[in-house]
PDB file of N, CA and C in Angstrom:
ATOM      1  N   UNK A   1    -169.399  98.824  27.909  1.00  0.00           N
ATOM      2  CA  UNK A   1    -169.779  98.820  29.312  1.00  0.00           C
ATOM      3  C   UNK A   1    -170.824  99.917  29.545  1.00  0.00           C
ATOM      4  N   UNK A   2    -171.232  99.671  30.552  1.00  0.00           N
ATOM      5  CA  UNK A   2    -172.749 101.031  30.813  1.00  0.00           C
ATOM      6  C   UNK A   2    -171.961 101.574  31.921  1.00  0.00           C
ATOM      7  N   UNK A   3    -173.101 102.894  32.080  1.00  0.00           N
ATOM      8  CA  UNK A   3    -172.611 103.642  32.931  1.00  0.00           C
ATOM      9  C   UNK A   3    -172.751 103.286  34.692  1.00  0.00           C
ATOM     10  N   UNK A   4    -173.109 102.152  34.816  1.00  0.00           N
ATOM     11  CA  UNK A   4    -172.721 101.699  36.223  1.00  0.00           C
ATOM     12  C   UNK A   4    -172.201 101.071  36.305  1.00  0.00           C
ATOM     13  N   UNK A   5    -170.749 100.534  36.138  1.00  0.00           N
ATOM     14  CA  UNK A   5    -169.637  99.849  36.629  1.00  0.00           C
ATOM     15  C   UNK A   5    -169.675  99.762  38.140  1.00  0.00           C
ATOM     16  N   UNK A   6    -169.533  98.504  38.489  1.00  0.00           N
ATOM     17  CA  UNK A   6    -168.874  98.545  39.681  1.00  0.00           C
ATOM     18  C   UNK A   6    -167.597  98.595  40.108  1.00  0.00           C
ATOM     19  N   UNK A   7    -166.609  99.172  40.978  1.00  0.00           N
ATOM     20  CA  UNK A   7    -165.711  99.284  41.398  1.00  0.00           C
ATOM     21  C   UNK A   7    -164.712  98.052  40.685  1.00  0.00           C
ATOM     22  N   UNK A   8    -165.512  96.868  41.258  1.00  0.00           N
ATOM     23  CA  UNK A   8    -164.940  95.564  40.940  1.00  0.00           C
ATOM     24  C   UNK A   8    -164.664  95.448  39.028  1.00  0.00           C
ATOM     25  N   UNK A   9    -166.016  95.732  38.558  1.00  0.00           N
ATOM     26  CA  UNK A   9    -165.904  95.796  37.179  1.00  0.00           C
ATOM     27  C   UNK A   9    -164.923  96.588  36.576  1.00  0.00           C
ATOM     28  N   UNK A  10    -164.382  97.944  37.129  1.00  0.00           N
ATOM     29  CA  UNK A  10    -163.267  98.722  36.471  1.00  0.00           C
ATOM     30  C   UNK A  10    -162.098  98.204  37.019  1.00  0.00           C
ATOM     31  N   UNK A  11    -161.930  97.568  38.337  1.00  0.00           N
ATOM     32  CA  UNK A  11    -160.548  96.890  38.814  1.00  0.00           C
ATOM     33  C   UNK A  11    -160.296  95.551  37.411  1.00  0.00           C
ATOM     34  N   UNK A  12    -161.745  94.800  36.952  1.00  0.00           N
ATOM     35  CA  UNK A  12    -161.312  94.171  35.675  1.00  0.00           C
ATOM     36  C   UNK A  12    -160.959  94.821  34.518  1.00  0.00           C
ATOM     37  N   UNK A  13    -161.446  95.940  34.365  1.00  0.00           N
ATOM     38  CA  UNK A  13    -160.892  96.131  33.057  1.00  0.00           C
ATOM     39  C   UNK A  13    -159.725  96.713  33.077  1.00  0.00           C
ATOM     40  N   UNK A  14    -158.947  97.463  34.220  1.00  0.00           N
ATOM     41  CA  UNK A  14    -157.663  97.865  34.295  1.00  0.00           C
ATOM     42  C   UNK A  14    -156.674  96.287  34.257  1.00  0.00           C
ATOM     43  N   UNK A  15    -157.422  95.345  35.210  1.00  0.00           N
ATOM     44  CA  UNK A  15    -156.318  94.351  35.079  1.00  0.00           C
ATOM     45  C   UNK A  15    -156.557  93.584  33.712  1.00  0.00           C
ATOM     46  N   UNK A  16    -157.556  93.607  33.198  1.00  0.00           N
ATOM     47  CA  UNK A  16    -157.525  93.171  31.531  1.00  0.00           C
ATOM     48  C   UNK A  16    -156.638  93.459  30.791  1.00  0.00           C
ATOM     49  N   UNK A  17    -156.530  94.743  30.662  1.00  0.00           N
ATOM     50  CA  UNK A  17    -155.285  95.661  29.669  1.00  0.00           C
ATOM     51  C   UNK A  17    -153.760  95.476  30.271  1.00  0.00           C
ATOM     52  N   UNK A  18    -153.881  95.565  32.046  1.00  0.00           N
ATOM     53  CA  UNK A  18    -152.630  95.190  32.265  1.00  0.00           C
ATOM     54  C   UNK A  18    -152.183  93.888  31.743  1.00  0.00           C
ATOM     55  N   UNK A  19    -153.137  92.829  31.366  1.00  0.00           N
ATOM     56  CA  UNK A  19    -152.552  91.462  30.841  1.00  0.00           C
ATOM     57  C   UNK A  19    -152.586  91.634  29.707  1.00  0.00           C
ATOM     58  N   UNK A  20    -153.210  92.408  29.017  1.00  0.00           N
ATOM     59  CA  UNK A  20    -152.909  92.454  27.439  1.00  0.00           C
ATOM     60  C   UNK A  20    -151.664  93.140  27.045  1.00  0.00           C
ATOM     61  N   UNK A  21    -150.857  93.935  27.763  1.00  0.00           N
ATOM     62  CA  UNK A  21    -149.717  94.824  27.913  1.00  0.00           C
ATOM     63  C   UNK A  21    -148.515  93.729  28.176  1.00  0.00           C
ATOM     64  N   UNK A  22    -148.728  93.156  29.289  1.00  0.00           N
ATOM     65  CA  UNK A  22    -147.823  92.693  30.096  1.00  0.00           C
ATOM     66  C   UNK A  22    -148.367  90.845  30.344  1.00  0.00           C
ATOM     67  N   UNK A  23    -148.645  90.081  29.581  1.00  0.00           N
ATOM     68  CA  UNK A  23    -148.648  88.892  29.534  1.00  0.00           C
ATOM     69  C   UNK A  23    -147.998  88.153  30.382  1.00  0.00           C
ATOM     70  N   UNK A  24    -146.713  88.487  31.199  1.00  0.00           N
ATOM     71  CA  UNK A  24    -145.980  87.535  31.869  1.00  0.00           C
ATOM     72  C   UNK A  24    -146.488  88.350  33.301  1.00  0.00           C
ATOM     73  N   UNK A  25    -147.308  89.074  33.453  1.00  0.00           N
ATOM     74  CA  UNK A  25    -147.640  89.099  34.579  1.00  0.00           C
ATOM     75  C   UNK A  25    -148.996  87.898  34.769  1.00  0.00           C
ATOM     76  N   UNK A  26    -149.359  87.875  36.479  1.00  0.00           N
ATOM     77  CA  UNK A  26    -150.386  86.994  36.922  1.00  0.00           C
ATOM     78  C   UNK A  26    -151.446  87.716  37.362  1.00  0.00           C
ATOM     79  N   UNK A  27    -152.918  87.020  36.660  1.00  0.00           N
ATOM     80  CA  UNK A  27    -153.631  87.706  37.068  1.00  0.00           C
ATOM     81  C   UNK A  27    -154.244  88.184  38.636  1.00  0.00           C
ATOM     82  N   UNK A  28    -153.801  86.908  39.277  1.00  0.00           N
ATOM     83  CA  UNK A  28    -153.673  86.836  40.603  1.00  0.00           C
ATOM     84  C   UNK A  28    -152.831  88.096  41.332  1.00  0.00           C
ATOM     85  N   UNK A  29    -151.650  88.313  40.761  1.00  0.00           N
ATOM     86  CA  UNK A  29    -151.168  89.390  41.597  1.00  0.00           C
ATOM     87  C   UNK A  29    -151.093  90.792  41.283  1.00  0.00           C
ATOM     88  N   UNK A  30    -152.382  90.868  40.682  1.00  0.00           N
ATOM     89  CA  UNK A  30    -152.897  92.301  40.207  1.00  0.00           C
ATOM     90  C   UNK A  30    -153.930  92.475  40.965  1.00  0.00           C
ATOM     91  N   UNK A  31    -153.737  93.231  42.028  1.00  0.00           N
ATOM     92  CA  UNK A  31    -154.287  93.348  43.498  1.00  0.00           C
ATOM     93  C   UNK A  31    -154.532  94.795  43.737  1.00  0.00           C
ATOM     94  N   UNK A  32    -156.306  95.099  44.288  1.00  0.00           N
ATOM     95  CA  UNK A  32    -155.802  96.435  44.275  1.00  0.00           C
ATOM     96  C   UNK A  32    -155.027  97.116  45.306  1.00  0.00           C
ATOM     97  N   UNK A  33    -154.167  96.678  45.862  1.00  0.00           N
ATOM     98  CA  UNK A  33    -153.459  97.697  47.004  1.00  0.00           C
ATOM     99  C   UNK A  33    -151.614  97.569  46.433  1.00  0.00           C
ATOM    100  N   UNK A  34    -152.023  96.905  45.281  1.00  0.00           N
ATOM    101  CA  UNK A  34    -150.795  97.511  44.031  1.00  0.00           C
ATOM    102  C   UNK A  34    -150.586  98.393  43.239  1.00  0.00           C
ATOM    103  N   UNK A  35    -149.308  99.258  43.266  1.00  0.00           N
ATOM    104  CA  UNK A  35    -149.235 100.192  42.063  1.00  0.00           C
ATOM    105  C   UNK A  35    -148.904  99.336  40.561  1.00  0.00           C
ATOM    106  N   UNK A  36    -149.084  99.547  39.401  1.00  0.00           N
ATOM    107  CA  UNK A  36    -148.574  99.594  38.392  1.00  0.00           C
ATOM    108  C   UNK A  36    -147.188  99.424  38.039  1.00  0.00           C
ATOM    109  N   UNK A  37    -146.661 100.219  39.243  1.00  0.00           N
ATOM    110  CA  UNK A  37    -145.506 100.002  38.816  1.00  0.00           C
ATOM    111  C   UNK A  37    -144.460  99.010  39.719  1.00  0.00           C
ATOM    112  N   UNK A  38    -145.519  98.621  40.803  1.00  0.00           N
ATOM    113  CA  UNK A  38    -144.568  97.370  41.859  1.00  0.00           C
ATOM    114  C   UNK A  38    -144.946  96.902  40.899  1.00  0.00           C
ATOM    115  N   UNK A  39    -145.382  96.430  39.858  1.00  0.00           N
ATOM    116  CA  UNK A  39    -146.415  95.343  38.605  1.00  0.00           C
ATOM    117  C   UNK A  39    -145.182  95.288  38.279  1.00  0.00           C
ATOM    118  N   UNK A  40    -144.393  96.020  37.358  1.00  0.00           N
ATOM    119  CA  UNK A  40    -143.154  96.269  37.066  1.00  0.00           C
ATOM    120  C   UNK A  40    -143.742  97.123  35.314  1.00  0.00           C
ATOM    121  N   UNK A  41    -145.030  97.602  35.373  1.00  0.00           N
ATOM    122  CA  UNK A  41    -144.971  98.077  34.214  1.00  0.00           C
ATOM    123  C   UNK A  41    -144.883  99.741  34.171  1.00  0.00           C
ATOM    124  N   UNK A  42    -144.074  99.638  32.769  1.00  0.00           N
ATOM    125  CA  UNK A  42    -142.920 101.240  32.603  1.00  0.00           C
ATOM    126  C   UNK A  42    -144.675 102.819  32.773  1.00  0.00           C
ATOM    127  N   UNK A  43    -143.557 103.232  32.705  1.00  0.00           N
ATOM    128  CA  UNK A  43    -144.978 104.734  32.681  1.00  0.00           C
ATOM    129  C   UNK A  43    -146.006 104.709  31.074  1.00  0.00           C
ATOM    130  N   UNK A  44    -145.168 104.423  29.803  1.00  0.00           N
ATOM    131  CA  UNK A  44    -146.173 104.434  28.873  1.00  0.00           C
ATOM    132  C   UNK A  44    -147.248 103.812  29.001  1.00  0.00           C
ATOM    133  N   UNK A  45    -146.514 102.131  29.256  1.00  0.00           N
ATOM    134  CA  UNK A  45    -147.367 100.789  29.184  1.00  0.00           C
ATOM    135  C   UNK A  45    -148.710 101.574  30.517  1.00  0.00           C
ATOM    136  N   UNK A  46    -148.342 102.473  31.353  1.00  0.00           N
ATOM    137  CA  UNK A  46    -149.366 102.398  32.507  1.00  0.00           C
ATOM    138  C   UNK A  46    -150.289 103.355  31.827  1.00  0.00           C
ATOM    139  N   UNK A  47    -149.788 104.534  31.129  1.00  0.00           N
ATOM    140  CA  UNK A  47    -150.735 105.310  30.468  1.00  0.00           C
ATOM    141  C   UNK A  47    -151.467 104.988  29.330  1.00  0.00           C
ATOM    142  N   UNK A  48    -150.626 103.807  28.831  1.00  0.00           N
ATOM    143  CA  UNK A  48    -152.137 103.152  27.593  1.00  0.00           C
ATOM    144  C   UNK A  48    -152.821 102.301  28.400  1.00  0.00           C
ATOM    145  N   UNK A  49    -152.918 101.759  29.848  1.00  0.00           N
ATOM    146  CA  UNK A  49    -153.989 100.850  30.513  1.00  0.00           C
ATOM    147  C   UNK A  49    -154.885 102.115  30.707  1.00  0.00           C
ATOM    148  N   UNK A  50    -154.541 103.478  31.305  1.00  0.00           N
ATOM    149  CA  UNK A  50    -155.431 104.112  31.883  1.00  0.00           C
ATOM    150  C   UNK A  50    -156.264 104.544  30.841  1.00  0.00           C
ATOM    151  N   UNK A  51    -155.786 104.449  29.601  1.00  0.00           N
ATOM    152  CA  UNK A  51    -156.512 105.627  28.120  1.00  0.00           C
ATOM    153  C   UNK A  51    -157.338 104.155  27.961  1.00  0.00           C
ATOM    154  N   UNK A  52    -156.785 103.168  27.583  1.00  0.00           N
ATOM    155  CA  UNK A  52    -158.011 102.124  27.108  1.00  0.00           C
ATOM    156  C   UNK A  52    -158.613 101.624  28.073  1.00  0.00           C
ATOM    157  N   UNK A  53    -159.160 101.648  29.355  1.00  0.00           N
ATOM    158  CA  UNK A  53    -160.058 102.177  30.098  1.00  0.00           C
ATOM    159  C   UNK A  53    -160.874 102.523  30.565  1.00  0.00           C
ATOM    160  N   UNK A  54    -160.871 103.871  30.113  1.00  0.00           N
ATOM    161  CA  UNK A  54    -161.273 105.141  30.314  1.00  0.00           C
ATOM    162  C   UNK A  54    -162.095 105.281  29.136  1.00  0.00           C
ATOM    163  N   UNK A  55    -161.496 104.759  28.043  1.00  0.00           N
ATOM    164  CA  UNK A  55    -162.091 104.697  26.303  1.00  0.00           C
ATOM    165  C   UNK A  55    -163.461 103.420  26.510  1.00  0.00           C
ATOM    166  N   UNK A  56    -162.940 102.485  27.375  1.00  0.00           N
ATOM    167  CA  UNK A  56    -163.877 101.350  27.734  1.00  0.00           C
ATOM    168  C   UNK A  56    -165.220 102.041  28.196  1.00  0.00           C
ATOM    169  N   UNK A  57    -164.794 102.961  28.700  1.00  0.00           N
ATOM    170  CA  UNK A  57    -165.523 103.270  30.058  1.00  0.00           C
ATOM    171  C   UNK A  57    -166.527 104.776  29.246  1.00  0.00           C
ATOM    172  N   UNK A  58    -166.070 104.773  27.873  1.00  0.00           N
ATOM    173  CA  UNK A  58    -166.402 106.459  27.785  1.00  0.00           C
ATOM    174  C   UNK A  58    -166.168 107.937  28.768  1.00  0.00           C
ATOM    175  N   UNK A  59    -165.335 107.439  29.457  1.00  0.00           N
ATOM    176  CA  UNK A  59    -165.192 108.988  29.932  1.00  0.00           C
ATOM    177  C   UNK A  59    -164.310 109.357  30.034  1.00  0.00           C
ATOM    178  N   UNK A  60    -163.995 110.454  30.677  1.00  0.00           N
ATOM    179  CA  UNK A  60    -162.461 111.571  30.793  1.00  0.00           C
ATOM    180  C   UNK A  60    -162.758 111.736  32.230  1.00  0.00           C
ATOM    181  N   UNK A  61    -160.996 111.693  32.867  1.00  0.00           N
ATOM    182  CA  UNK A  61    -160.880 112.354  33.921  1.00  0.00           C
ATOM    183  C   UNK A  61    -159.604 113.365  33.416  1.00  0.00           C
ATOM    184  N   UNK A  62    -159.939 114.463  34.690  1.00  0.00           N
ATOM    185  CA  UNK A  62    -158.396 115.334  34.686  1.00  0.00           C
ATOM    186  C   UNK A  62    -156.788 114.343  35.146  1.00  0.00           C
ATOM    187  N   UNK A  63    -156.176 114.649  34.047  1.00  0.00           N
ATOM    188  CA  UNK A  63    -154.548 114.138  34.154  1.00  0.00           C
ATOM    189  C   UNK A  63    -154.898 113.683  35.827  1.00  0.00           C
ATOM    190  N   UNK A  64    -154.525 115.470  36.899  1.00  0.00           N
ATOM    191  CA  UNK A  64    -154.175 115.429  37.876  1.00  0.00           C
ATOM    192  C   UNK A  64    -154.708 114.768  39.240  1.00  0.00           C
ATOM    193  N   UNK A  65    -155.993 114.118  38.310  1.00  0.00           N
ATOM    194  CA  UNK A  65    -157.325 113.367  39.613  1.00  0.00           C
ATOM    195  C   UNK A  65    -156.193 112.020  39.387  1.00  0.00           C
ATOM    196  N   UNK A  66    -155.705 111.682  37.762  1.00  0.00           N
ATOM    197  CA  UNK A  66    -155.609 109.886  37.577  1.00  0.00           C
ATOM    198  C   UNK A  66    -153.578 109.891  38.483  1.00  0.00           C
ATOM    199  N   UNK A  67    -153.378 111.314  38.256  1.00  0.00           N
ATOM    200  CA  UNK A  67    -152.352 111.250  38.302  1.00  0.00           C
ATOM    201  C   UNK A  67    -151.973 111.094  40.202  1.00  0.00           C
ATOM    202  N   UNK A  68    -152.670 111.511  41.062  1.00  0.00           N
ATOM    203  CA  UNK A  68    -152.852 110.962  42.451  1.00  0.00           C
ATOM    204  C   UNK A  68    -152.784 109.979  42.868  1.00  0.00           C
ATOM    205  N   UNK A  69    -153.155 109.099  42.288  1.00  0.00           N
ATOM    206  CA  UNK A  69    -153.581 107.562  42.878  1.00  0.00           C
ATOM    207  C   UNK A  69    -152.084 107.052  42.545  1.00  0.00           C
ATOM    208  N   UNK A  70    -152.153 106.651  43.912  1.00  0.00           N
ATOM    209  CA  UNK A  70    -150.824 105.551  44.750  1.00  0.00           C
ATOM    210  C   UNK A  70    -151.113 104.103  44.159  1.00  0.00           C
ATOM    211  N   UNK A  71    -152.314 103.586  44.242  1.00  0.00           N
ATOM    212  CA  UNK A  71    -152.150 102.408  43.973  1.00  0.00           C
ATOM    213  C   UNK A  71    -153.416 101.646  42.645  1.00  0.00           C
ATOM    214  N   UNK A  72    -153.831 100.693  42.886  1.00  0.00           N
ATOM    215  CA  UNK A  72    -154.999  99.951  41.854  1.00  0.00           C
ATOM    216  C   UNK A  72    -155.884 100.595  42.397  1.00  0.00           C
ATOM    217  N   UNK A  73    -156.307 100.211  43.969  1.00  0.00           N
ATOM    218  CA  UNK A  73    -157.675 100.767  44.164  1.00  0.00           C
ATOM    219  C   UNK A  73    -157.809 102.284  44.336  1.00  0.00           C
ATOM    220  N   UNK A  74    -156.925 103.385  44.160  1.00  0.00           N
ATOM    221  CA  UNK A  74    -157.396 104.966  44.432  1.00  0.00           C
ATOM    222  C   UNK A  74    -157.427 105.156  42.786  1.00  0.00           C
ATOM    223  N   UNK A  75    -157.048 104.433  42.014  1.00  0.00           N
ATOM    224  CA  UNK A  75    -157.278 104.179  40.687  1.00  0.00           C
ATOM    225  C   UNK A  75    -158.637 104.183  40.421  1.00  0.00           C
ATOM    226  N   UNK A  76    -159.526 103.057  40.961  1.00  0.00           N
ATOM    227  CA  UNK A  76    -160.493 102.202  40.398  1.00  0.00           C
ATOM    228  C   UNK A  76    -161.687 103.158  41.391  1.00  0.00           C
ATOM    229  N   UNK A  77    -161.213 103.800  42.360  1.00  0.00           N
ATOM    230  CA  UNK A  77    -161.608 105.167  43.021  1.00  0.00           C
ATOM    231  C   UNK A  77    -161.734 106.269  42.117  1.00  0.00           C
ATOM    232  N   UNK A  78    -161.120 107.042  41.598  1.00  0.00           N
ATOM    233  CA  UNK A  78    -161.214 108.152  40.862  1.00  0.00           C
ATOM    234  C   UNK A  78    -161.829 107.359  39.731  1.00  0.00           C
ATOM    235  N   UNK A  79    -161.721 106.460  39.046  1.00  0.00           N
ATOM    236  CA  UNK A  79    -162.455 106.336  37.696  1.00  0.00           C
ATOM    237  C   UNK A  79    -163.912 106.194  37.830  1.00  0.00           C
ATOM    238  N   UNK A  80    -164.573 105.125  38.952  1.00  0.00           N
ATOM    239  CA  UNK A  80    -165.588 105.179  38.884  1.00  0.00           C
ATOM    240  C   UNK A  80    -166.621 106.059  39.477  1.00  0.00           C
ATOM    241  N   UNK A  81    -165.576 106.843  40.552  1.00  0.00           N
ATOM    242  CA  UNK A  81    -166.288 108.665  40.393  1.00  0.00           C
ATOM    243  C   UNK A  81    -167.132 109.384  39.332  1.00  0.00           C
ATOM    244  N   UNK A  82    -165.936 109.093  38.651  1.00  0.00           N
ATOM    245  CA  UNK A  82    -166.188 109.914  36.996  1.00  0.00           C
ATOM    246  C   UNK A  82    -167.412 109.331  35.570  1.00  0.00           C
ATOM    247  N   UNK A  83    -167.374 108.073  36.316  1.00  0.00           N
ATOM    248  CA  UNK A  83    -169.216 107.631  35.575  1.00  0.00           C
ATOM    249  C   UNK A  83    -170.396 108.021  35.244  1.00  0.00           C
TER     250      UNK A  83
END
């Protein structure tokens, strides 16, 4: 990916990995004003979506910026900050 993602483009690649993780979820109800974990996925499964990512994405954020976000979109907020 290049370094201008759109918002929309990182909401796909988080819900990409969430379906590669979690298969019996729908892609449909990976929405951003969902957490991860109404998704029903555990804390690891959420921290390897955010690392492969972020790895997609080439960059690093601080733990405590990714660790804020309530839902998909303050997610897809702080990451594409960090571009």
């Amino acid at each position: 990916m290049t370094d201008t993602n759109s918002p929309a483009d990182v909401l796909g690649l988080l819900r990409r990995h969430l379906l590669a993780l979690r298969p019996d979820l729908s892609a449909d109800n990976i929405q951003p004003n969902c957490s991860m974990r109404e998704l029903g996925v555990n804390s690891l499964d959420r921290l390897d979506v955010v690392v492969a990512t972020l790895s997609d994405l080439s960059i690093e954020v601080p733990n405590d910026e990714l660790a804020a976000a309530t839902d998909l979109s303050e997610l897809v907020e702080i990451i594409h900050r960090h571009q």
